[in-house]
N, C-alpha and C. Protein backbone atom coordinates (compact mmCIF):
# COMPACT_ATOMS: atom_id res chain seq x y z
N UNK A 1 0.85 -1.17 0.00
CA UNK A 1 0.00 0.00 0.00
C UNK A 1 0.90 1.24 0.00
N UNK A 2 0.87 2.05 -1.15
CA UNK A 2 1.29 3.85 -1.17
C UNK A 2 0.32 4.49 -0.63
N UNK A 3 0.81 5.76 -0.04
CA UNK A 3 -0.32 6.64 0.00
C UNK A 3 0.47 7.66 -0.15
N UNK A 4 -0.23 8.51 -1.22
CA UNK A 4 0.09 9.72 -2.11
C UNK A 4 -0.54 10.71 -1.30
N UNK A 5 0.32 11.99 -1.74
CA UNK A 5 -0.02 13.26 -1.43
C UNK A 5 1.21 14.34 -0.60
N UNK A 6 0.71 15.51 -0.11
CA UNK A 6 1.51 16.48 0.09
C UNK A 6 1.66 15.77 1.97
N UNK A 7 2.44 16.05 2.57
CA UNK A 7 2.59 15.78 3.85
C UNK A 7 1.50 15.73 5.13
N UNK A 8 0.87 16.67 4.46
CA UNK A 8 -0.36 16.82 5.23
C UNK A 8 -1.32 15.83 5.06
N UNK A 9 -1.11 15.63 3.97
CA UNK A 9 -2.58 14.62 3.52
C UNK A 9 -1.77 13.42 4.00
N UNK A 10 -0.70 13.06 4.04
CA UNK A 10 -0.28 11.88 4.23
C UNK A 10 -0.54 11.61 5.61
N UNK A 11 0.24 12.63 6.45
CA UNK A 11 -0.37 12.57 7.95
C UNK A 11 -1.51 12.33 8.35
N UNK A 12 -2.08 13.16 7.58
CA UNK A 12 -4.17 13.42 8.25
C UNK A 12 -4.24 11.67 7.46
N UNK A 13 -3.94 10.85 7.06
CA UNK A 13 -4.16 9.56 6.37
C UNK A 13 -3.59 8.58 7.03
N UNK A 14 -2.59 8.61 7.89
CA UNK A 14 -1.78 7.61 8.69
C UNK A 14 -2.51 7.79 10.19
N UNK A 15 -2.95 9.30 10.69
CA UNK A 15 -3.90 9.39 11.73
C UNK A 15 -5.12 8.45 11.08
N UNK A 16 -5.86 8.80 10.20
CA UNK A 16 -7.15 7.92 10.18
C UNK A 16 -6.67 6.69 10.00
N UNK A 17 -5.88 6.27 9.64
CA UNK A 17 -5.24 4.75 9.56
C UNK A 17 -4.93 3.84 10.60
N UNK A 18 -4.58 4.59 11.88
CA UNK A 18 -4.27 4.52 12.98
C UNK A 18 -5.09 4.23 14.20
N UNK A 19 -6.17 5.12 13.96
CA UNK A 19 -7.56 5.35 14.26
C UNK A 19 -8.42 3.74 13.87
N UNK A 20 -8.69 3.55 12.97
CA UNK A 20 -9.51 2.20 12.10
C UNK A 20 -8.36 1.09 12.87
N UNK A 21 -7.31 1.24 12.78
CA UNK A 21 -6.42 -0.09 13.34
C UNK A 21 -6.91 -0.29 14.98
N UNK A 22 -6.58 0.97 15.92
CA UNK A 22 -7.18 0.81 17.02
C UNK A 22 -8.48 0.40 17.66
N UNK A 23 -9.54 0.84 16.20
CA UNK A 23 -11.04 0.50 17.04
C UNK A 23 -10.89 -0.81 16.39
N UNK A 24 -10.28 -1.55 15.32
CA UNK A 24 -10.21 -2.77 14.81
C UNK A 24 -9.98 -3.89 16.08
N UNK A 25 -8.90 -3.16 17.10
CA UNK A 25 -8.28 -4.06 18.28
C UNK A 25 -6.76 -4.70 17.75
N UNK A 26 -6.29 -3.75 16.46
CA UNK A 26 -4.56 -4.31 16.46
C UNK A 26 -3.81 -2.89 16.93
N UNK A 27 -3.50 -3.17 17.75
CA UNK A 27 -2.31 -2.30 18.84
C UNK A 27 -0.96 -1.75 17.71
N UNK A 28 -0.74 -3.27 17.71
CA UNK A 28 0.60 -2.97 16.80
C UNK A 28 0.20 -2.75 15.65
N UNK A 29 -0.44 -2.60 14.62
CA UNK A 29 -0.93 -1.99 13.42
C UNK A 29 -1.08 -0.49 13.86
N UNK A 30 -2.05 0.03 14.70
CA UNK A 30 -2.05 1.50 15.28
C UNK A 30 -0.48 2.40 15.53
N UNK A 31 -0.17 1.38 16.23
CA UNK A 31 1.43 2.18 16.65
C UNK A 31 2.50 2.26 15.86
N UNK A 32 2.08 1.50 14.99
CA UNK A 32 2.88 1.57 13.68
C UNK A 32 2.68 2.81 12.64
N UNK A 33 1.23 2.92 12.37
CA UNK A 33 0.58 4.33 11.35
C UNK A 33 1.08 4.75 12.20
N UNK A 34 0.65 5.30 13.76
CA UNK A 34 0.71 6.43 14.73
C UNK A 34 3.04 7.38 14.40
N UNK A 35 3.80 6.19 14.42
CA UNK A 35 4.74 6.91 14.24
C UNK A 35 5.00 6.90 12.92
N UNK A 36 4.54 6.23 11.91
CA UNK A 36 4.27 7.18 10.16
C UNK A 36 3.80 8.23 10.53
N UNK A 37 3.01 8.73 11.05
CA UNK A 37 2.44 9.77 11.15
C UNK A 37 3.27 10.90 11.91
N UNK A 38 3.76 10.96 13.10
CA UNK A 38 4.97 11.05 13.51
C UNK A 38 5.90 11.75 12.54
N UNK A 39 6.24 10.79 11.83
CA UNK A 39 7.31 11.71 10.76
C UNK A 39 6.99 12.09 9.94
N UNK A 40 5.68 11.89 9.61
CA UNK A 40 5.17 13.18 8.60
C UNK A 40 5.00 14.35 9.35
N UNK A 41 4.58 14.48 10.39
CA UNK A 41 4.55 15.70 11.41
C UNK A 41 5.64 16.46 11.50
N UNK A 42 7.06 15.54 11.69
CA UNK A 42 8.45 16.53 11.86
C UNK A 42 8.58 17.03 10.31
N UNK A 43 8.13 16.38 9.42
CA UNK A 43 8.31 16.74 7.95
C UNK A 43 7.41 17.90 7.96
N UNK A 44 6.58 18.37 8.49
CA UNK A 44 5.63 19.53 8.50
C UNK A 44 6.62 20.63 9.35
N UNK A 45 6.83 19.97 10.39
CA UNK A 45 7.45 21.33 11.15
C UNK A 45 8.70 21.75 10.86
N UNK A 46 9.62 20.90 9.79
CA UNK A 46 10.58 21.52 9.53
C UNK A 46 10.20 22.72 7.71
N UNK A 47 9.28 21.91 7.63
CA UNK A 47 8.48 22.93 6.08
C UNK A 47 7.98 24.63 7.04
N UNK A 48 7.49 24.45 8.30
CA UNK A 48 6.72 25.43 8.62
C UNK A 48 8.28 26.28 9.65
N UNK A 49 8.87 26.04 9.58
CA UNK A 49 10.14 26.55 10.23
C UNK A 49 11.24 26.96 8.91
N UNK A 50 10.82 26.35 8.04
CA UNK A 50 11.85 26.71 6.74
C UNK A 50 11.00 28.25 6.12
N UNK A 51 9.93 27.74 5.93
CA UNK A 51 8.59 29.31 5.67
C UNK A 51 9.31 30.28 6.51
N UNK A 52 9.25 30.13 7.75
CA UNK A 52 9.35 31.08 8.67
C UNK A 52 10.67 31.65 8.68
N UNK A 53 11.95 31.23 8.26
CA UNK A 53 13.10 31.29 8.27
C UNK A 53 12.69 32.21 6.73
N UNK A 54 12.05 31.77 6.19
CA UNK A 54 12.62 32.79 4.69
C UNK A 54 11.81 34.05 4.75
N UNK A 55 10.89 33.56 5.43
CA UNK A 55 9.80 35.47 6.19
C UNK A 55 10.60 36.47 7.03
N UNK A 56 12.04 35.82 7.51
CA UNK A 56 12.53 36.65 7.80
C UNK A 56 11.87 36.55 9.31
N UNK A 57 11.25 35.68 10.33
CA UNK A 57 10.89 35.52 11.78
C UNK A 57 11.90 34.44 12.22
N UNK A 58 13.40 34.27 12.18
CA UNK A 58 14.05 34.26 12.72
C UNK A 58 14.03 34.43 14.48
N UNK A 59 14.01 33.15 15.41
CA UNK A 59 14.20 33.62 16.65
C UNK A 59 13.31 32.59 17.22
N UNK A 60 13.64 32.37 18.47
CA UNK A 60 12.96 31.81 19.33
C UNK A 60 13.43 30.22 18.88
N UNK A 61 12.50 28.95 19.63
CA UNK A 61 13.41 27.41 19.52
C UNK A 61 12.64 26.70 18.28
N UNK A 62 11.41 27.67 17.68
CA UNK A 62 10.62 26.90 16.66
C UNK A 62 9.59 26.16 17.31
N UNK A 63 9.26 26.09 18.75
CA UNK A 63 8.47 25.66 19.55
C UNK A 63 7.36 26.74 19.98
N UNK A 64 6.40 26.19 19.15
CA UNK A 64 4.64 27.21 19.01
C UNK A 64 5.15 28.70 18.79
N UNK A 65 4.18 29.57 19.01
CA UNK A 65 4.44 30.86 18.60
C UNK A 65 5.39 31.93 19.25
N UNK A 66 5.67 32.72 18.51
CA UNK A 66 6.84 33.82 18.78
C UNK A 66 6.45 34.67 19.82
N UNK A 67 7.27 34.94 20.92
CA UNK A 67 6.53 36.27 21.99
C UNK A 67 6.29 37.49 21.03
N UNK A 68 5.48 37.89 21.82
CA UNK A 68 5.33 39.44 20.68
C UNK A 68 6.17 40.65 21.73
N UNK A 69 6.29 41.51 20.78
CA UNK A 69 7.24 42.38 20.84
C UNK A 69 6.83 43.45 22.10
N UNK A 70 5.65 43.21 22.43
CA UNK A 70 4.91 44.28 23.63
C UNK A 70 5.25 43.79 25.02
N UNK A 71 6.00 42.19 24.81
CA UNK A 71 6.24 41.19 26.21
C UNK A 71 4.67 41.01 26.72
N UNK A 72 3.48 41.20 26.18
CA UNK A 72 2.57 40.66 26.88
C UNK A 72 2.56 39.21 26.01
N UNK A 73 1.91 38.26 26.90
CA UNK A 73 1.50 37.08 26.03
C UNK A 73 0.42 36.86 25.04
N UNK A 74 0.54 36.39 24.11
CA UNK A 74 -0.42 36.59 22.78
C UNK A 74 -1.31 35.57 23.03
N UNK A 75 -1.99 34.59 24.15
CA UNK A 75 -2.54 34.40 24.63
C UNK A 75 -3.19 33.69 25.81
N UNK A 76 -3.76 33.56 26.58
CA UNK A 76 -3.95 32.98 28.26
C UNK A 76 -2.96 31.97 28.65
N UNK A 77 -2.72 31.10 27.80
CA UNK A 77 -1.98 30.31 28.09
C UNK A 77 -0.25 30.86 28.52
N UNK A 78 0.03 31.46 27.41
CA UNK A 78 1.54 31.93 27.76
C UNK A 78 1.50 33.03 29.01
N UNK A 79 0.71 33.46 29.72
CA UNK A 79 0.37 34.37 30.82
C UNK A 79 0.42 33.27 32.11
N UNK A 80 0.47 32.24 31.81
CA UNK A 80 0.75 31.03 33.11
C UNK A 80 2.02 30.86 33.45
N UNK A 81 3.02 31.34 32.30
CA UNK A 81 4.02 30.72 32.67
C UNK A 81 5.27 32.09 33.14
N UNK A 82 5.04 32.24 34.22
CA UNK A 82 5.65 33.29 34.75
C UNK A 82 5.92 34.89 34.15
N UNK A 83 4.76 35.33 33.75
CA UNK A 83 5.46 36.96 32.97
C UNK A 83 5.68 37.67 33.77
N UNK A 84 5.45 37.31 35.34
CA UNK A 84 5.21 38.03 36.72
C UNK A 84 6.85 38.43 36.81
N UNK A 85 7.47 37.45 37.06
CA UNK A 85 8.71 37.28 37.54
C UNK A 85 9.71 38.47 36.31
N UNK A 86 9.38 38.39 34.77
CA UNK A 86 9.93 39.28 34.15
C UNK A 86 10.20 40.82 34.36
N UNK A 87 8.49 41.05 34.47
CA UNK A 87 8.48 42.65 34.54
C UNK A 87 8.96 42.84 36.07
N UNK A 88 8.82 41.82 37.03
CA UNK A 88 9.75 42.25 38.16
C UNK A 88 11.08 42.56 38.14
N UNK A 89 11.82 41.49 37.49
CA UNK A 89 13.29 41.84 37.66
C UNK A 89 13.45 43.37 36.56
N UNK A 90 13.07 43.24 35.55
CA UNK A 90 13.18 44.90 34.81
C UNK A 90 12.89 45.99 35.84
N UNK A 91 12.28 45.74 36.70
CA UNK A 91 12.32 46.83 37.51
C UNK A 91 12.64 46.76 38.55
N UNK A 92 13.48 45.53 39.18
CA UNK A 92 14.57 45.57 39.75
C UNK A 92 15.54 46.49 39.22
N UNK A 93 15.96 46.20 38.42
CA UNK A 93 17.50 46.25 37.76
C UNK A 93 17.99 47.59 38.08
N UNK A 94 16.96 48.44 37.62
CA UNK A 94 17.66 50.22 37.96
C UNK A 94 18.08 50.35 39.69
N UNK A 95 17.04 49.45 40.37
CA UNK A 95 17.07 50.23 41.61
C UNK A 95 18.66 49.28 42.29
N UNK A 96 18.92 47.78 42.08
CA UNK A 96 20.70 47.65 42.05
C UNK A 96 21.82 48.08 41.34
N UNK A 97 21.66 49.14 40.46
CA UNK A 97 22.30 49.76 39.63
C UNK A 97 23.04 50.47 40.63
């Protein structure tokens, strides 16, 4: 069996493949599509990191979205993970100067 197409389609095709193997009851058929699928995924994120590299957004580990430039978080989620502690030490800094 081939399965044709652009990376995406191949992925979104090894997930449903994966899917039908599991409700079938073969484990090892599932976990098998599941990491085809897998590397069609890193094959996506290095396409969507190569885009981004030629847009000229350079920066950060390539892991989800870029901070924005205001230091607030672009959304609820990135506001969990300490922005408290940032704008504190910035305004530390003058007063150990």
């Amino acid at each position: 069996m081939r399965i044709r197409g652009n990376a995406w389609q191949v992925h979104e095709k090894y997930l449903a493949l994966a899917r039908d193997a599991s409700s079938s009851g073969d484990r090892v058929q599932a976990e098998n599509y599941l990491q085809h699928a897998e590397h069609y995924f890193r094959i996506i994120n290095q396409i969507q990191e190569s885009e981004n590299r030629q847009r000229g957004n350079v920066g950060g580990n390539g892991h989800g979205p870029q901070p924005s430039l205001s230091g607030q978080p672009e959304d609820e989620e990135a506001g969990d993970f300490g922005d408290d502690t940032d704008g504190a030490a910035d305004e530390r800094a003058p007063l150990s100067a």
